[in-house]
N, C-alpha and C. Protein backbone atom coordinates (compact mmCIF):
# COMPACT_ATOMS: atom_id res chain seq x y z
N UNK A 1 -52.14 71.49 -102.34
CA UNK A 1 -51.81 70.47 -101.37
C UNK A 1 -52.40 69.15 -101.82
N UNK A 2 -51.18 67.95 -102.14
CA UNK A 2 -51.87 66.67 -101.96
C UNK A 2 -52.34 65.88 -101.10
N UNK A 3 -53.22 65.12 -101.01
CA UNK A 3 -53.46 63.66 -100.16
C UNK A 3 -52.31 62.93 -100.51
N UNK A 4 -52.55 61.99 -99.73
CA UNK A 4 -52.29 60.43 -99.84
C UNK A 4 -53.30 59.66 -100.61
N UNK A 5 -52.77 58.58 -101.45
CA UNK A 5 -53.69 57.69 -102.16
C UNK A 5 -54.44 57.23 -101.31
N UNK A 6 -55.93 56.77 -101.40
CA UNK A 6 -56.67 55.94 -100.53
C UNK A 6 -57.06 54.95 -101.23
N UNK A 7 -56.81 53.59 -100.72
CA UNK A 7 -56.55 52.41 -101.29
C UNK A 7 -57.85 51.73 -100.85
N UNK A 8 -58.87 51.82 -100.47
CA UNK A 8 -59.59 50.84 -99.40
C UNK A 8 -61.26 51.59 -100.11
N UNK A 9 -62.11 50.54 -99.72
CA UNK A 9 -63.18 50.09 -99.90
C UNK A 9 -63.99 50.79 -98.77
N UNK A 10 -63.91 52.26 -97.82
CA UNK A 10 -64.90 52.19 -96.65
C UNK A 10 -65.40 54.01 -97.03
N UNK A 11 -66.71 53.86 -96.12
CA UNK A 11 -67.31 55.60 -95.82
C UNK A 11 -66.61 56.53 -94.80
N UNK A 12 -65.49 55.64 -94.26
CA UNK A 12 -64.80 56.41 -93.31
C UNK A 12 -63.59 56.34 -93.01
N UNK A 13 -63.21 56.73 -93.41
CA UNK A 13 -61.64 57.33 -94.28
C UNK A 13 -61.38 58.32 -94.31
N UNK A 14 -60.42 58.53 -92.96
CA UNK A 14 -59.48 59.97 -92.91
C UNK A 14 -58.76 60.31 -93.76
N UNK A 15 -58.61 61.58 -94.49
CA UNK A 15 -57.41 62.23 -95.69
C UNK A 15 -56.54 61.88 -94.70
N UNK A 16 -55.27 61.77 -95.39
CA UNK A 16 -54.16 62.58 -94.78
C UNK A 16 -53.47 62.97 -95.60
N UNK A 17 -52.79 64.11 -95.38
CA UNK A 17 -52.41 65.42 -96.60
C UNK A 17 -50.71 65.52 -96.86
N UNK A 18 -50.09 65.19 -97.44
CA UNK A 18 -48.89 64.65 -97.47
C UNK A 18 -47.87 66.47 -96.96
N UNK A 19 -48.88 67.36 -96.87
CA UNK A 19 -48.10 68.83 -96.55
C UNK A 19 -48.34 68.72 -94.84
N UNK A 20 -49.07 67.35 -93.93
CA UNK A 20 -49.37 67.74 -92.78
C UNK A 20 -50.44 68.44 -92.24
N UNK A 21 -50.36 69.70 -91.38
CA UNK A 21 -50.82 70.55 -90.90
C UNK A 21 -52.00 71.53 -92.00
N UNK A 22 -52.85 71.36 -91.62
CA UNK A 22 -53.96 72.23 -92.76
C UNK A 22 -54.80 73.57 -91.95
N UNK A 23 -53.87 73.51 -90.57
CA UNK A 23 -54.98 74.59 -89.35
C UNK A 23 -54.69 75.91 -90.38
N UNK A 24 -53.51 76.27 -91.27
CA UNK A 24 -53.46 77.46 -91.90
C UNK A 24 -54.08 78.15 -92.71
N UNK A 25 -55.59 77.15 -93.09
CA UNK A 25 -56.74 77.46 -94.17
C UNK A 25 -57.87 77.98 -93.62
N UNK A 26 -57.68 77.57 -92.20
CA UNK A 26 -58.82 77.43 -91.15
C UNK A 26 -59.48 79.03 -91.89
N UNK A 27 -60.74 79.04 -92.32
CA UNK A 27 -61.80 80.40 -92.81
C UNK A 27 -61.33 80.76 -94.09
N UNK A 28 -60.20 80.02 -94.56
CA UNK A 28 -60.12 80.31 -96.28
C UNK A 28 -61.06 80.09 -97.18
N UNK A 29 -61.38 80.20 -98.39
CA UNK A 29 -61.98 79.49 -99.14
C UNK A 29 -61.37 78.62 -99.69
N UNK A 30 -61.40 77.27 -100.27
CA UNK A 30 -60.91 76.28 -100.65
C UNK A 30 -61.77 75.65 -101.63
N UNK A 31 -61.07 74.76 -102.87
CA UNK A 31 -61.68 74.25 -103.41
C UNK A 31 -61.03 72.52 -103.57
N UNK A 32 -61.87 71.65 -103.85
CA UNK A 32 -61.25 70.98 -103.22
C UNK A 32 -61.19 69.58 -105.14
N UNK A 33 -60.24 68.97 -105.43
CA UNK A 33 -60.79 67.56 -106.68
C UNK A 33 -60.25 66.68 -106.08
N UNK A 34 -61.43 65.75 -106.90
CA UNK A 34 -61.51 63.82 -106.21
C UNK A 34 -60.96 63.56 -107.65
N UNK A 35 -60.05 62.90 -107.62
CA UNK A 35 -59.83 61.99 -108.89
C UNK A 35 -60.03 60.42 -108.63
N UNK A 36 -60.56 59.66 -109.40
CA UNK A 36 -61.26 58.30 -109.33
C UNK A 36 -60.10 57.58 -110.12
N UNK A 37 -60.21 56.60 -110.17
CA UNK A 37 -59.84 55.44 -110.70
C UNK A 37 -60.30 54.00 -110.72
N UNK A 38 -61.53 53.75 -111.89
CA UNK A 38 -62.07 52.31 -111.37
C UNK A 38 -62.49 52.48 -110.11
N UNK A 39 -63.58 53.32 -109.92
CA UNK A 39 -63.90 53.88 -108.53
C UNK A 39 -65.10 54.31 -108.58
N UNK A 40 -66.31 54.55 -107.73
CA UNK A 40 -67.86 55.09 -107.69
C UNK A 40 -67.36 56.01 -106.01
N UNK A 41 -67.99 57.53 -106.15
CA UNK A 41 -67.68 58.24 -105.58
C UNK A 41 -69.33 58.12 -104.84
N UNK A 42 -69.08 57.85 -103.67
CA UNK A 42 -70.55 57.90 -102.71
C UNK A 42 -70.30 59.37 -101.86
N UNK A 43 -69.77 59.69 -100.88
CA UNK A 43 -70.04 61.28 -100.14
C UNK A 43 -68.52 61.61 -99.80
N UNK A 44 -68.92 62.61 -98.92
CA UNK A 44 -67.53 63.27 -98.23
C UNK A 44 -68.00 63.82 -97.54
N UNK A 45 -67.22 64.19 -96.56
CA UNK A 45 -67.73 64.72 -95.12
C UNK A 45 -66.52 65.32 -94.40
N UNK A 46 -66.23 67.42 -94.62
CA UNK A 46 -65.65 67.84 -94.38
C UNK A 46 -65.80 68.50 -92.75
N UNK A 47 -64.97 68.31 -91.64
CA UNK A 47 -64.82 68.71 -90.54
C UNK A 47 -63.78 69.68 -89.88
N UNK A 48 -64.08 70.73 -89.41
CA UNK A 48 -62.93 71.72 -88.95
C UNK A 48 -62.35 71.24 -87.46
């Protein structure tokens, strides 16, 4: 499943997942890649 590009400069910044709906993983294991571009990766902060 992809994101959407995130274009912006902030710590709080919702994904949004271009497949929609993600309740179908809910207790899966998942793994997850950040790809950068001219970019410094500070945190992430995953919520169910």
């Amino acid at each position: 499943m992809k994101s959407y590009l995130i274009n912006e400069d902030s710590i709080s910044v919702a994904v949004r997942w271009k497949s929609g709906d993600l309740s179908g993983l809910r207790g899966e294991m998942i793994s997850l890649r950040f790809s950068l571009q001219q970019a410094e990766f500070y945190a992430y902060w995953l919520d169910a």
